[in-house]
N, C-alpha and C. Protein backbone atom coordinates (compact mmCIF):
# COMPACT_ATOMS: atom_id res chain seq x y z
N UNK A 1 -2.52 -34.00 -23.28
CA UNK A 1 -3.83 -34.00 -22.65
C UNK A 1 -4.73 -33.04 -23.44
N UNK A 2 -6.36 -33.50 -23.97
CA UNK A 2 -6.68 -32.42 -24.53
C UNK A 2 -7.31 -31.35 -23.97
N UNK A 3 -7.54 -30.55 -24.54
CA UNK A 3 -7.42 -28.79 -23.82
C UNK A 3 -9.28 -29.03 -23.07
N UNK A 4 -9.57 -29.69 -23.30
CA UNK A 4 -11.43 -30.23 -22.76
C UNK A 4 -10.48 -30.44 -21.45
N UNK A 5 -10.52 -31.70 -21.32
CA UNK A 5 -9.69 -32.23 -20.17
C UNK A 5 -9.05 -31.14 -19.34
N UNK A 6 -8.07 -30.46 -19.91
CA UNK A 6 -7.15 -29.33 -18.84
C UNK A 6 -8.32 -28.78 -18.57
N UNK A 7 -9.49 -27.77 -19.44
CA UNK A 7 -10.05 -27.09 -18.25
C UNK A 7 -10.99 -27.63 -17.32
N UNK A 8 -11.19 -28.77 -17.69
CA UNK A 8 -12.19 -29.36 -16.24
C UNK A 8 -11.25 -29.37 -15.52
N UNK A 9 -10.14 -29.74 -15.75
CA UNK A 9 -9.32 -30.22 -14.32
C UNK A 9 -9.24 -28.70 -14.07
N UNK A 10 -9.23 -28.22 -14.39
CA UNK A 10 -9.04 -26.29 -13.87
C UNK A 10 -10.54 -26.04 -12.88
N UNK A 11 -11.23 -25.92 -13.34
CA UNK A 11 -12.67 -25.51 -13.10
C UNK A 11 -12.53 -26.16 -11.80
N UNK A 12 -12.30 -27.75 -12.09
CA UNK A 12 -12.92 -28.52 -10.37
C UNK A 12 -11.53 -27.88 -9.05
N UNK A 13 -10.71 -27.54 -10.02
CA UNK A 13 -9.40 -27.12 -8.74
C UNK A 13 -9.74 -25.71 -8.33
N UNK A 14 -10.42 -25.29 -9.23
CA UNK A 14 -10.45 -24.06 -8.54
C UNK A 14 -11.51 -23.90 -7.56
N UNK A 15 -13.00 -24.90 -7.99
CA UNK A 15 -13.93 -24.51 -7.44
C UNK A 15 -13.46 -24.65 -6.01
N UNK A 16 -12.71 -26.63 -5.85
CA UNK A 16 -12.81 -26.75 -4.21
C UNK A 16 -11.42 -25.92 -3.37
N UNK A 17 -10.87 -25.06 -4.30
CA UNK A 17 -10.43 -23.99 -3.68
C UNK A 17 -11.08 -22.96 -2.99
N UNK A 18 -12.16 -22.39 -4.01
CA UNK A 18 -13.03 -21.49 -3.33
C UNK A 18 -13.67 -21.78 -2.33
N UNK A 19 -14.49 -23.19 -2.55
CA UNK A 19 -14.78 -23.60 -1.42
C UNK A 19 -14.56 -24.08 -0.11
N UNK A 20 -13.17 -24.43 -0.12
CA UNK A 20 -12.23 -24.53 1.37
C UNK A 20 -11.95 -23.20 1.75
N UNK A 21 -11.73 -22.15 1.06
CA UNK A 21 -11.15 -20.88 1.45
C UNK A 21 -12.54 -20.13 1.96
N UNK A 22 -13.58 -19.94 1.42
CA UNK A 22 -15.06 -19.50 1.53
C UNK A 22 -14.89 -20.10 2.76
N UNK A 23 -14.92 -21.65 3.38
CA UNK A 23 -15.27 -22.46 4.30
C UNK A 23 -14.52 -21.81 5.65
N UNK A 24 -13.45 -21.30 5.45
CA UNK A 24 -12.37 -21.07 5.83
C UNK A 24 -12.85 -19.45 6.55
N UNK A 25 -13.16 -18.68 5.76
CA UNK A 25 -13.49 -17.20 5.65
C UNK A 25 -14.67 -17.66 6.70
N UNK A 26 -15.58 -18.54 6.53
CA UNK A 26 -16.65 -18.47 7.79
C UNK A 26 -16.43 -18.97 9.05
N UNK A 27 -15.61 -19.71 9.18
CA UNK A 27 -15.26 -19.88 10.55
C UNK A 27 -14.33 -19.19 10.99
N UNK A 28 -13.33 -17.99 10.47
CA UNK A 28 -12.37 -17.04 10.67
C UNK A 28 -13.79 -16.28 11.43
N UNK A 29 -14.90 -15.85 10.76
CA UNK A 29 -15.93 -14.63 11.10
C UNK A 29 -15.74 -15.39 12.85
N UNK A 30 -16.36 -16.19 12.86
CA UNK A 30 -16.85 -17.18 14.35
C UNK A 30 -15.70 -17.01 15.52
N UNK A 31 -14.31 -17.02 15.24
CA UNK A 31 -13.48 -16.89 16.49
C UNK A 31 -12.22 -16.90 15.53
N UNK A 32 -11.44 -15.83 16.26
CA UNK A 32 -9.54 -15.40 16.00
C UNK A 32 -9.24 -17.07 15.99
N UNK A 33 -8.55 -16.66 14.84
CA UNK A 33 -7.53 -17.94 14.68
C UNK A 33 -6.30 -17.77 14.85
N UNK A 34 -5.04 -18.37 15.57
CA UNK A 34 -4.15 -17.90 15.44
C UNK A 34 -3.50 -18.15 14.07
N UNK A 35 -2.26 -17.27 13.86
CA UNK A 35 -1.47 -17.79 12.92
C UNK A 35 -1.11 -19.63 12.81
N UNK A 36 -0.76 -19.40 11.71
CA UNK A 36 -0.51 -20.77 11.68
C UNK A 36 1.37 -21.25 11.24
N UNK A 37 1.78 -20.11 10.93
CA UNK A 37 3.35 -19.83 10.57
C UNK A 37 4.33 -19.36 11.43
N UNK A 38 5.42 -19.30 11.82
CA UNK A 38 6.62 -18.86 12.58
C UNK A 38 6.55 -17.44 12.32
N UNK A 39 6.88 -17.23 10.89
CA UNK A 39 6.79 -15.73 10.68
C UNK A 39 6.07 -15.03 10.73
N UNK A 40 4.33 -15.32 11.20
CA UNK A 40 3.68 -14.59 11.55
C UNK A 40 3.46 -14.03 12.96
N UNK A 41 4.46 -14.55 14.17
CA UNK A 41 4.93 -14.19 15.09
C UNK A 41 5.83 -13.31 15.71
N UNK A 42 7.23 -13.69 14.48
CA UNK A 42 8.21 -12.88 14.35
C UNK A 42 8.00 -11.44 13.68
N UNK A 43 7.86 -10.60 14.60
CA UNK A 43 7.48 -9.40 14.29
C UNK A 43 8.97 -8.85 13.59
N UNK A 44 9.82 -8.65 14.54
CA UNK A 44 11.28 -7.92 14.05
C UNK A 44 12.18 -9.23 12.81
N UNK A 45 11.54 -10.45 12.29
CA UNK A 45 12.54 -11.56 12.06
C UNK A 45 13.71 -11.76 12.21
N UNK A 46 14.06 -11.76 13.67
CA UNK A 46 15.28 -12.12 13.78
C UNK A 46 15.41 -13.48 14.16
N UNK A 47 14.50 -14.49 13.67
CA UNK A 47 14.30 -15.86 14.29
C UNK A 47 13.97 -16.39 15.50
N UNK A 48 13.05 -15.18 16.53
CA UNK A 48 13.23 -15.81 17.80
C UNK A 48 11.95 -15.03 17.81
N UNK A 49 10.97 -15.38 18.76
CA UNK A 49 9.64 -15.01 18.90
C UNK A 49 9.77 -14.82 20.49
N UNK A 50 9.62 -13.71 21.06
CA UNK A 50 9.17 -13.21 22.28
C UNK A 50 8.00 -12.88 22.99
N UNK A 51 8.06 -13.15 24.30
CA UNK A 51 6.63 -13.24 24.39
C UNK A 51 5.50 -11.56 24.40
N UNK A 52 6.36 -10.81 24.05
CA UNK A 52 5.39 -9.47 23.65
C UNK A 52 5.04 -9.45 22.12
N UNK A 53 6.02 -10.24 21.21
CA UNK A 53 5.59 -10.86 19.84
C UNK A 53 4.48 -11.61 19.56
N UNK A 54 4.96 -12.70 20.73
CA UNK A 54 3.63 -13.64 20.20
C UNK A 54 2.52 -12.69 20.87
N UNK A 55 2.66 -12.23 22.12
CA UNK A 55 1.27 -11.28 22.47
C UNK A 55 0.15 -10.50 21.40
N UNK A 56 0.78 -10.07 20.86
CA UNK A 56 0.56 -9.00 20.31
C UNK A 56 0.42 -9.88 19.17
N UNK A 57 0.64 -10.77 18.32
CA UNK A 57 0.13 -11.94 17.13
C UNK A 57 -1.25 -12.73 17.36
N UNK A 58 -1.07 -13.07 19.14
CA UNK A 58 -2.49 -13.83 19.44
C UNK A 58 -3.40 -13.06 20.14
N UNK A 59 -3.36 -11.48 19.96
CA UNK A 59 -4.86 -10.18 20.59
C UNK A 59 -6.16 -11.15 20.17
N UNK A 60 -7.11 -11.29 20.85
CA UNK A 60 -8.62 -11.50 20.89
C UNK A 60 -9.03 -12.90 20.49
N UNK A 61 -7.56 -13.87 21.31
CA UNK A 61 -8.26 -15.29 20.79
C UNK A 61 -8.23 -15.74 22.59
N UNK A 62 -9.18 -16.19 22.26
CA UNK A 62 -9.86 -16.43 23.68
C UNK A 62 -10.01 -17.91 24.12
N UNK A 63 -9.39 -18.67 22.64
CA UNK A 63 -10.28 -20.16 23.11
C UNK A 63 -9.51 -21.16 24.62
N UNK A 64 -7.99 -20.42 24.81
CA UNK A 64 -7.11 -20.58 25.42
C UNK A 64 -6.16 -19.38 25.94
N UNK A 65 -5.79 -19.36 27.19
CA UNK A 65 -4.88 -17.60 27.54
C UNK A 65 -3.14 -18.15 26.61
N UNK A 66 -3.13 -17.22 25.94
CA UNK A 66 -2.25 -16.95 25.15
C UNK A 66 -1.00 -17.37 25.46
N UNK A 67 -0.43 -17.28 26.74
CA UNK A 67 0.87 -17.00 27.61
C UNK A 67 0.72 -18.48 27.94
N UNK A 68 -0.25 -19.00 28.25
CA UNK A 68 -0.24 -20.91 28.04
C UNK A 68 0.48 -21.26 26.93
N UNK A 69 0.28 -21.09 25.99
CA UNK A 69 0.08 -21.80 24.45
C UNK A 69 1.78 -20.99 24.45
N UNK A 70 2.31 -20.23 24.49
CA UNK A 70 3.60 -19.53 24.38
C UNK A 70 4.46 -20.15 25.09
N UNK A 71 3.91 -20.78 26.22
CA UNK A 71 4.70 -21.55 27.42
C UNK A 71 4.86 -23.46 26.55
N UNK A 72 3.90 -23.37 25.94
CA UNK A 72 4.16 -25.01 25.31
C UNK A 72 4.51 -25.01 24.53
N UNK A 73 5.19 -23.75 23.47
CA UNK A 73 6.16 -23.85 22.55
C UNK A 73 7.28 -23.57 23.16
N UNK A 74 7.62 -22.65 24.24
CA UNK A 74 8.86 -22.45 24.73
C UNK A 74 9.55 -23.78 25.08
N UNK A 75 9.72 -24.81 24.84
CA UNK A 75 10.00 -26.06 25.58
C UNK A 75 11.46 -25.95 26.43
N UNK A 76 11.85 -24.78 25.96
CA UNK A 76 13.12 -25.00 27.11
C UNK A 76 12.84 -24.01 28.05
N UNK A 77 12.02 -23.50 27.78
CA UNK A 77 11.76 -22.30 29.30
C UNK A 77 12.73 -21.09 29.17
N UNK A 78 13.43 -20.58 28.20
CA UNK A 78 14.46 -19.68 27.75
C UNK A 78 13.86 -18.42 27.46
N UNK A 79 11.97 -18.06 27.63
CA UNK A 79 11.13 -17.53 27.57
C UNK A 79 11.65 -16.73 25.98
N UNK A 80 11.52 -17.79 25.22
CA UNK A 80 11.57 -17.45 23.87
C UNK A 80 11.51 -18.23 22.99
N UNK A 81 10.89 -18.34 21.37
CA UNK A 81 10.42 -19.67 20.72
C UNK A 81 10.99 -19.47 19.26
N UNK A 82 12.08 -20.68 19.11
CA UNK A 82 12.77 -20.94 18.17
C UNK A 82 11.75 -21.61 17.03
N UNK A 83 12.62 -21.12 15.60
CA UNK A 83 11.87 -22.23 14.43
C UNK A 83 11.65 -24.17 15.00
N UNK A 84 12.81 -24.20 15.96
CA UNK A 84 12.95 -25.33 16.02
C UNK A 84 11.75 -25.89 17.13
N UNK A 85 11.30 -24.95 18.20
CA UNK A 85 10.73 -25.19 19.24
C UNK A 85 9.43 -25.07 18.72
N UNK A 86 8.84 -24.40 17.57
CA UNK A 86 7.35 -24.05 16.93
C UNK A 86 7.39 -25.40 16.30
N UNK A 87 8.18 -25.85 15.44
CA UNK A 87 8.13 -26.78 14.45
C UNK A 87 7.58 -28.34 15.86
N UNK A 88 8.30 -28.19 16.66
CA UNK A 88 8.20 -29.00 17.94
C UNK A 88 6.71 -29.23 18.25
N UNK A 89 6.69 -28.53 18.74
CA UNK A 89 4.96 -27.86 19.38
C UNK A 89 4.31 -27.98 18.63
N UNK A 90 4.32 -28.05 17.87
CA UNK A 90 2.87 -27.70 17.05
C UNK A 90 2.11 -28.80 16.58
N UNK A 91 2.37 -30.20 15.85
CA UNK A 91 1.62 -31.12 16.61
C UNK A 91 0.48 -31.64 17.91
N UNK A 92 1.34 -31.12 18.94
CA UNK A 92 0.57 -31.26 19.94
C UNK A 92 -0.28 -30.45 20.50
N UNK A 93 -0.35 -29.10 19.89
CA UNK A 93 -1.11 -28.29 19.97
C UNK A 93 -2.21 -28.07 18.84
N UNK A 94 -1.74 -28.79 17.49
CA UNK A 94 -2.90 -29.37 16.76
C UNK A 94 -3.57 -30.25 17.16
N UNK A 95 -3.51 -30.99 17.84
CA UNK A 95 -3.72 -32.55 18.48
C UNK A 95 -4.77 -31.74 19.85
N UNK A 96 -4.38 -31.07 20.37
CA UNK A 96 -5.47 -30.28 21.55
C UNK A 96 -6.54 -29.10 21.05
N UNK A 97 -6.36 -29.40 19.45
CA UNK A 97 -7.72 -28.73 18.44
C UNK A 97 -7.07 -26.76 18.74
N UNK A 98 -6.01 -26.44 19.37
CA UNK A 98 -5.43 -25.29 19.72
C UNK A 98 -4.95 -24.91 18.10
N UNK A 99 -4.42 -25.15 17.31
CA UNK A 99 -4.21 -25.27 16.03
C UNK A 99 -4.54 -26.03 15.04
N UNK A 100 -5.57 -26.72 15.07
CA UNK A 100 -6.18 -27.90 14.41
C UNK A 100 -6.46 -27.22 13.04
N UNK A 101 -6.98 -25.79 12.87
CA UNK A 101 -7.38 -25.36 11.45
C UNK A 101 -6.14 -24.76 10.48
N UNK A 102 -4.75 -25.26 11.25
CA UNK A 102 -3.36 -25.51 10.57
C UNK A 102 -3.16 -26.69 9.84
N UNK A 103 -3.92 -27.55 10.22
CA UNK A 103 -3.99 -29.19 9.63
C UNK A 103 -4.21 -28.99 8.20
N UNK A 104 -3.00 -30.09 7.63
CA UNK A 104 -3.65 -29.80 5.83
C UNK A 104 -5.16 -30.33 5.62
N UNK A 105 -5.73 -29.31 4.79
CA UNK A 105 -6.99 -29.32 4.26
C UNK A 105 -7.25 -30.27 3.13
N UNK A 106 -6.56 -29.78 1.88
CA UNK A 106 -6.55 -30.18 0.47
C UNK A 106 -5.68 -31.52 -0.19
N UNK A 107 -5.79 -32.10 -0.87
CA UNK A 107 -5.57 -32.86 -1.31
C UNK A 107 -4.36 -32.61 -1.97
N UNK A 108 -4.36 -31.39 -3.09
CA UNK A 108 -3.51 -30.96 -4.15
C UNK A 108 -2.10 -30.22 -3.37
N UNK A 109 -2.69 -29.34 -2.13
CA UNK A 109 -1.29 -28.39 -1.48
C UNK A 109 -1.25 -28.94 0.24
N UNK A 110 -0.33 -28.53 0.91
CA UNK A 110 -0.17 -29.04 2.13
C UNK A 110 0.04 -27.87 2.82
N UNK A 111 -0.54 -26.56 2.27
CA UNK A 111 -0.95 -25.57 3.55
C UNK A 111 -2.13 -24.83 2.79
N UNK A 112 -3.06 -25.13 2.13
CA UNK A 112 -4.01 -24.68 1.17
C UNK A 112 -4.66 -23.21 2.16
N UNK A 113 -4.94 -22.37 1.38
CA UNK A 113 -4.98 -21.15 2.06
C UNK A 113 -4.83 -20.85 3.21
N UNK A 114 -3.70 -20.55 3.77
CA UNK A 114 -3.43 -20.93 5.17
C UNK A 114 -1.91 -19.74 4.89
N UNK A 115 -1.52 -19.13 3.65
CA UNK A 115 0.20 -18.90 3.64
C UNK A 115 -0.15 -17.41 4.53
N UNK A 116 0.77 -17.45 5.38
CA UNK A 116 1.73 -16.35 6.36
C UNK A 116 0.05 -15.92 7.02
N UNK A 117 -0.80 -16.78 7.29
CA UNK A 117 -1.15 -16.53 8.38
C UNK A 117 -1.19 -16.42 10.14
């Protein structure tokens, strides 16, 4: 491929990088987003998310009470949320716009600025 070619393809990847992430940075200003990862829950990582974990992960998001959204990943009611029970949930809590700005963005990556948030 000639080296013309590579850097356009550079230039345009980077720009609509900046620009999803910029896009991204302004609606972060507008309202708490939650995480969008397991491990950004798991405070101690021992694979299990508790609900003073997730508390304390979702401080000052308001669009929904927190202890809801903790209760629809818990799906077994064991008042605790497995990789397996997040991976579960989370669909349907994208689907109720509750995580919707987890949805892949980009074309090129399938969590485009979005890592260990």
């Amino acid at each position: 491929m000639p080296f013309r070619k590579q850097m356009m393809i550079l230039l345009i990847f980077a720009a609509c990088l900046m620009f999803s992430c910029a896009k991204e940075a302004d609606n972060a200003k507008q309202a708490v987003l939650l995480p969008c990862y397991f491990g950004s829950y798991d405070a101690n990582s021992d694979d299990i998310v508790n609900v003073d974990e997730f508390m304390d992960a979702t401080q000052g998001y308001t669009k929904q009470q927190p202890k809801l959204i903790f209760d629809r990943f818990d799906i077994n009611g064991d008042g605790k949320i497995t990789p397996a029970e997040f991976r579960e949930a989370m669909p349907g809590l994208q689907k109720d716009q509750v995580y919707d700005h987890c949805k892949k963005r980009c074309w090129w990556c399938s969590n485009c600025c979005n890592k260990r948030r």
